[in-house]
C-alpha atoms as a PDB file:
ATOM      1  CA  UNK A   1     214.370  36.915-163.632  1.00  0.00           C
ATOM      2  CA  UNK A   2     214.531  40.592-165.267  1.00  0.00           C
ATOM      3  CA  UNK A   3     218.278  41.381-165.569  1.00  0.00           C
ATOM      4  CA  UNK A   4     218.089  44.876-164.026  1.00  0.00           C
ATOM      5  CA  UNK A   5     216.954  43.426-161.041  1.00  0.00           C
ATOM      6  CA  UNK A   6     220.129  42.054-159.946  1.00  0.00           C
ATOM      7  CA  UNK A   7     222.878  44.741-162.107  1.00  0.00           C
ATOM      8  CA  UNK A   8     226.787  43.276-162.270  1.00  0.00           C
ATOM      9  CA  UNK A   9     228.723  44.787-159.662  1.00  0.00           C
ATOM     10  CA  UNK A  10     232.311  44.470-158.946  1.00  0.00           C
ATOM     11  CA  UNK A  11     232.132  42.705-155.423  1.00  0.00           C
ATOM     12  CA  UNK A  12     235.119  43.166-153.380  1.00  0.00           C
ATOM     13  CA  UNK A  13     235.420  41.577-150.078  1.00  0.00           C
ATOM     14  CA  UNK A  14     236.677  42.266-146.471  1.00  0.00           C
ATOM     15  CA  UNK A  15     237.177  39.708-144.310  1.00  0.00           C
ATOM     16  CA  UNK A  16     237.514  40.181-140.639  1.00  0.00           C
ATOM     17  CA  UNK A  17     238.203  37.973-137.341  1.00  0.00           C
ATOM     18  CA  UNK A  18     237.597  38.978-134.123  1.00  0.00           C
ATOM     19  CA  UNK A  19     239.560  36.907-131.894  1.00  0.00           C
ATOM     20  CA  UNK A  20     241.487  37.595-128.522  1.00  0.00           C
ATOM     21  CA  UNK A  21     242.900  34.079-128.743  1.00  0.00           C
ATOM     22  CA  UNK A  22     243.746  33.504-132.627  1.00  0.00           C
ATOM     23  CA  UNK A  23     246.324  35.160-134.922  1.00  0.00           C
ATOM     24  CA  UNK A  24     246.306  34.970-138.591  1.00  0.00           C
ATOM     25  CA  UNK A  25     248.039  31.403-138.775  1.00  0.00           C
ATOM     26  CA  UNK A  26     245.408  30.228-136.290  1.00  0.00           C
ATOM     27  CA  UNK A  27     242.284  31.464-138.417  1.00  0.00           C
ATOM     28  CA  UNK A  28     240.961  28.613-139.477  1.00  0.00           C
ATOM     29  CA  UNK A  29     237.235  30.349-140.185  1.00  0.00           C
ATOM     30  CA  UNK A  30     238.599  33.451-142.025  1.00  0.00           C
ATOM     31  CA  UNK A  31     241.010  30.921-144.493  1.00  0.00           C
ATOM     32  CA  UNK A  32     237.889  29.129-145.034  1.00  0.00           C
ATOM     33  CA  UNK A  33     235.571  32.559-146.272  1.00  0.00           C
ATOM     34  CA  UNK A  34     238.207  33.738-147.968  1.00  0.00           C
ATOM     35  CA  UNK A  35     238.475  30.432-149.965  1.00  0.00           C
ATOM     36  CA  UNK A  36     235.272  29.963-150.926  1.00  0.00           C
ATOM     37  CA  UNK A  37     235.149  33.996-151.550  1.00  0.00           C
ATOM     38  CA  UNK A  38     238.115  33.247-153.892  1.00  0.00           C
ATOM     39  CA  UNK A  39     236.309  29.459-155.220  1.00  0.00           C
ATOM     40  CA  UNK A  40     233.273  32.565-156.476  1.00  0.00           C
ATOM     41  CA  UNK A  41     235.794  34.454-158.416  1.00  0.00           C
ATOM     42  CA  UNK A  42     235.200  37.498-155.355  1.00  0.00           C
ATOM     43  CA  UNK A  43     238.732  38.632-154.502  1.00  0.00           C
ATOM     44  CA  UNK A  44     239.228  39.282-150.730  1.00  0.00           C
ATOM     45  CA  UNK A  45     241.414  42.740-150.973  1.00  0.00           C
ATOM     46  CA  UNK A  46     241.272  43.423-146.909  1.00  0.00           C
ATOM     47  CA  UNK A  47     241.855  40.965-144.444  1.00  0.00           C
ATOM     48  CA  UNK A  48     243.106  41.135-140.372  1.00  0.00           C
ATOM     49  CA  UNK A  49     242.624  39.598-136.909  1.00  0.00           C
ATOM     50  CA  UNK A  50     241.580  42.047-134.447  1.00  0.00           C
ATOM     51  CA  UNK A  51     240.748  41.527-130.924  1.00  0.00           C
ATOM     52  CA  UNK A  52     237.529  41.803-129.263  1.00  0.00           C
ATOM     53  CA  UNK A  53     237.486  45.785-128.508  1.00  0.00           C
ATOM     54  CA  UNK A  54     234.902  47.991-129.557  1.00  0.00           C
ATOM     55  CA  UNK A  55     236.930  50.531-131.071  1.00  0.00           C
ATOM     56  CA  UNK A  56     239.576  48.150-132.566  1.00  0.00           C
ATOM     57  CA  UNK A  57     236.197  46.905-134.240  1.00  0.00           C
ATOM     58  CA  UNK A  58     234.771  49.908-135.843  1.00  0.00           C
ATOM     59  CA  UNK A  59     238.104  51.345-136.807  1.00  0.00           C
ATOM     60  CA  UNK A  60     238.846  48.183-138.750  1.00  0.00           C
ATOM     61  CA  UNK A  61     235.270  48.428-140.194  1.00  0.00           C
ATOM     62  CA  UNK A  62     235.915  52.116-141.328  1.00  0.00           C
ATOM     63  CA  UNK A  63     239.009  50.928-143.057  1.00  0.00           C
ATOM     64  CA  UNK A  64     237.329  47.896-144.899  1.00  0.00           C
ATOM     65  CA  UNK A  65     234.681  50.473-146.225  1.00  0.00           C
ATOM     66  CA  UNK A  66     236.985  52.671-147.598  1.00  0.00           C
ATOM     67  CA  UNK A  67     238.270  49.843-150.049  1.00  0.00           C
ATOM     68  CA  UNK A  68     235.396  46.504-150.102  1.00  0.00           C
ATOM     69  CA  UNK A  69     231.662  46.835-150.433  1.00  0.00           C
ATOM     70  CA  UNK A  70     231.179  43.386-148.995  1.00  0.00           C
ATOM     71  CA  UNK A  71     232.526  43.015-145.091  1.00  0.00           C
ATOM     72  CA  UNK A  72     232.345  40.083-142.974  1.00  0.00           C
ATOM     73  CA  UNK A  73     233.124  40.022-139.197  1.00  0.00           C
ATOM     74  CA  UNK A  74     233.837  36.267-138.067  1.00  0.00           C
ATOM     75  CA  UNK A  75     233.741  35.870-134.147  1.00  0.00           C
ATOM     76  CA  UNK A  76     232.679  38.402-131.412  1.00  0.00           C
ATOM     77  CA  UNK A  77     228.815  37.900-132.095  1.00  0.00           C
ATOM     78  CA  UNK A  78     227.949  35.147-128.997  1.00  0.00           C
ATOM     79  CA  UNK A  79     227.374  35.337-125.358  1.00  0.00           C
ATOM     80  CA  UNK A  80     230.120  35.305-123.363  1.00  0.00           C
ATOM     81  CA  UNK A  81     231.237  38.915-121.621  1.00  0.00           C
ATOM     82  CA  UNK A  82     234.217  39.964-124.062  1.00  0.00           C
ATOM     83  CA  UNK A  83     231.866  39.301-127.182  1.00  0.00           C
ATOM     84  CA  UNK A  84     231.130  43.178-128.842  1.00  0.00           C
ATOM     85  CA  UNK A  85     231.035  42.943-132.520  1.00  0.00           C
ATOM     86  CA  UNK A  86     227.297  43.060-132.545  1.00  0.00           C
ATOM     87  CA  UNK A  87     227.471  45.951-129.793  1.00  0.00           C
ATOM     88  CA  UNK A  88     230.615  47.258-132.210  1.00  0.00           C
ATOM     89  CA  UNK A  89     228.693  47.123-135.230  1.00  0.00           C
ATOM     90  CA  UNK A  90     224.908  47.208-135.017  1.00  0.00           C
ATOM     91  CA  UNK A  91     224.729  51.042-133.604  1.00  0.00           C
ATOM     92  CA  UNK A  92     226.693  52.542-137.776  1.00  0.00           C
ATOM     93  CA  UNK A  93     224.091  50.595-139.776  1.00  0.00           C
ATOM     94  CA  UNK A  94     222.160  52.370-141.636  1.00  0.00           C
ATOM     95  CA  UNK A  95     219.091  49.443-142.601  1.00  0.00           C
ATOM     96  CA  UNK A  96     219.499  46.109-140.776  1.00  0.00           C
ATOM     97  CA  UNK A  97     218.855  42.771-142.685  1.00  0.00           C
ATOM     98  CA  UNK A  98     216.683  41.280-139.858  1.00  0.00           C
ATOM     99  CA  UNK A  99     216.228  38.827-142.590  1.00  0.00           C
ATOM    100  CA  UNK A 100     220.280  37.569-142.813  1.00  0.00           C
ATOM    101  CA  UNK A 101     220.168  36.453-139.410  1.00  0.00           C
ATOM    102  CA  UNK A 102     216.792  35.012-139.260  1.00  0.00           C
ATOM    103  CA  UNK A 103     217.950  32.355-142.031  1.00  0.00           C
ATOM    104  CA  UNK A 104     221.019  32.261-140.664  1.00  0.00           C
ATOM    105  CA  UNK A 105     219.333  30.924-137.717  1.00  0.00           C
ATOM    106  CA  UNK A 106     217.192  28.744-138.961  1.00  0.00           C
ATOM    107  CA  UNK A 107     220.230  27.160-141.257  1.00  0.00           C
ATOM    108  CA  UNK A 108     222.004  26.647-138.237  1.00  0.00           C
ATOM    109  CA  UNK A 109     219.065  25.124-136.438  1.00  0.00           C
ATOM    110  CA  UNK A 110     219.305  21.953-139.555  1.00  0.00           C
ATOM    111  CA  UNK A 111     222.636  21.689-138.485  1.00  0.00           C
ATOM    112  CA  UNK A 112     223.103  22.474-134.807  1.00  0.00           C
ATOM    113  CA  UNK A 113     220.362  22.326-133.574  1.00  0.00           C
ATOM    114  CA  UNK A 114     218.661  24.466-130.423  1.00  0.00           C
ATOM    115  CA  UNK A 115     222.318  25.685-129.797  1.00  0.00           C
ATOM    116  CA  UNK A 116     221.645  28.047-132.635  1.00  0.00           C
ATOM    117  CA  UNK A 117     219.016  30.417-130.464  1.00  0.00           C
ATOM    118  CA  UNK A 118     223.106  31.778-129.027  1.00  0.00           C
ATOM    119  CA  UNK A 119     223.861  33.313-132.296  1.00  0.00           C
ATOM    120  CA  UNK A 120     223.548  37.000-132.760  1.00  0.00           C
ATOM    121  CA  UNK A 121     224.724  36.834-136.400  1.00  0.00           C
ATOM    122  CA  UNK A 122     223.638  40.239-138.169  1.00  0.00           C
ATOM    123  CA  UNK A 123     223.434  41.871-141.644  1.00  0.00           C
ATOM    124  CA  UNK A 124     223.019  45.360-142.691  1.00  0.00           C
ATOM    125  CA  UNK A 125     223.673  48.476-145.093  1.00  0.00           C
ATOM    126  CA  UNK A 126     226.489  51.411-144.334  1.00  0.00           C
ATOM    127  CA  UNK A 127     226.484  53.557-147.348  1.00  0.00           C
ATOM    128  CA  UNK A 128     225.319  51.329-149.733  1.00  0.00           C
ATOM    129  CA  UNK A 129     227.841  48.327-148.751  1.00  0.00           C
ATOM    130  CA  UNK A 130     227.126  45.128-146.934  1.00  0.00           C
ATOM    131  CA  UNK A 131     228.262  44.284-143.435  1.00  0.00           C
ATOM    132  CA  UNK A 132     227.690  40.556-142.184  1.00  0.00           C
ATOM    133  CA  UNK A 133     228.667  39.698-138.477  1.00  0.00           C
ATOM    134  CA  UNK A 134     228.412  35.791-138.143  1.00  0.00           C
ATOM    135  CA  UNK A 135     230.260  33.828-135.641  1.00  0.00           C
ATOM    136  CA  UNK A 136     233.431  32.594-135.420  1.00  0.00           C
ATOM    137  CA  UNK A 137     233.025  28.341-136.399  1.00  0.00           C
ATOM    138  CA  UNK A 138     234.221  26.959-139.235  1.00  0.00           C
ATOM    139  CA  UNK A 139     231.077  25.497-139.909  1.00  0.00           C
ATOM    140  CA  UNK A 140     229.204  29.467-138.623  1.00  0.00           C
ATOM    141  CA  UNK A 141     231.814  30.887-141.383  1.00  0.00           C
ATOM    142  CA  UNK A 142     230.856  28.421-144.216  1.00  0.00           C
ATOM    143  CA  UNK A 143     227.231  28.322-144.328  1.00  0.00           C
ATOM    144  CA  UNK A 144     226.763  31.744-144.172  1.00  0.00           C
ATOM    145  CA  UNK A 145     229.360  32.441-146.626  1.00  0.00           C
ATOM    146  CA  UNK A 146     228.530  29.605-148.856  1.00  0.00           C
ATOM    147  CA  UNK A 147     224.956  29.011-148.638  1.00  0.00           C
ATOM    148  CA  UNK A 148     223.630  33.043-147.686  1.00  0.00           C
ATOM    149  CA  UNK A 149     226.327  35.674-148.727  1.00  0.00           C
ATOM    150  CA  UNK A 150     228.210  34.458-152.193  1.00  0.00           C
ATOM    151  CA  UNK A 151     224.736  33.563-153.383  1.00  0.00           C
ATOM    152  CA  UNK A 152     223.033  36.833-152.767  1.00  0.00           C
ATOM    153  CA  UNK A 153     225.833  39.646-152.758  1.00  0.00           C
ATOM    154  CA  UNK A 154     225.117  40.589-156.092  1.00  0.00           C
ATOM    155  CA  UNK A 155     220.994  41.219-155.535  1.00  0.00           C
ATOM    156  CA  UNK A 156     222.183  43.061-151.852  1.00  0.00           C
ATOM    157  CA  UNK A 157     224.055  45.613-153.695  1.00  0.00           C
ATOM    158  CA  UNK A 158     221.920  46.273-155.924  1.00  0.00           C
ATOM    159  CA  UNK A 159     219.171  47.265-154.080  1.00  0.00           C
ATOM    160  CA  UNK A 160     221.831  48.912-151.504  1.00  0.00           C
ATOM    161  CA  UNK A 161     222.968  51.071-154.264  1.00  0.00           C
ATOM    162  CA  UNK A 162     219.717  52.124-155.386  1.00  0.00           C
END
């Protein structure tokens, strides 16, 4: 692969729940991203549990941007009437990785099943940083982390930076 394709960039993360039901020592799926964040040698500099309000949402995700290029919303992104972080989210980014949540999908549909078509997991670009919404499992939060996001942060910001 040519090397200036993919350029070393310092990734640092932001992890965020969205949960009306969980606090920190509940959050079983953001302990587990930020482990395996921390397992890739990515530190995790920003990390909360917010609940399921619009606002709360995109204020948290204006504070992330100011210090992480690489921000992941766990939880919020199904079907029931208090999820928003897609609604939250979706409207500030500036190019949409249809992409993330296509193999996203299909990842899920290995594991899950037809019970995958509920996700509304999204990726995108906000000034040049990445911004994930996945949902709130442990297994949503590890194969997206593990098998999508740690292995292609690096070539994301690249071309996001560009």
């Amino acid at each position: 692969m040519d090397p200036s394709h993919i350029q070393k960039i310092a990734i640092k993360a932001a992890v965020i729940t969205v949960s009306t039901s969980r606090d920190e020592s509940m959050d079983k799926s953001g302990a587990k991203i930020k482990s395996l964040f921390d397992d890739a040698g990515i530190p995790v500099t920003h990390y909360l549990v917010i609940p399921d309000d619009i606002e709360t949402i995109r204020d948290e995700l204006r504070n992330a941007l100011e210090v992480t290029n690489c921000i992941i919303f766990s939880g919020g992104t199904g079907l029931t009437h208090d999820d928003c972080t897609i609604e939250a989210i979706l409207p500030l980014l500036d190019k949409v990785m249809d992409g993330f949540g296509e193999l996203f999908r299909y990842l899920s549909y290995k594991e899950i099943g037809t019970r995958s078509l509920l996700s509304r997991a999204v990726g995108g670009i906000i000034d040049g940083k990445a911004v994930f919404c996945i949902p709130g499992s442990v297994g949503a939060a590890t194969l997206a982390t593990e098998e999508i996001i740690i292995p292609e942060i690096g070539h994301i910001l690249t071309h996001a930076g560009k």
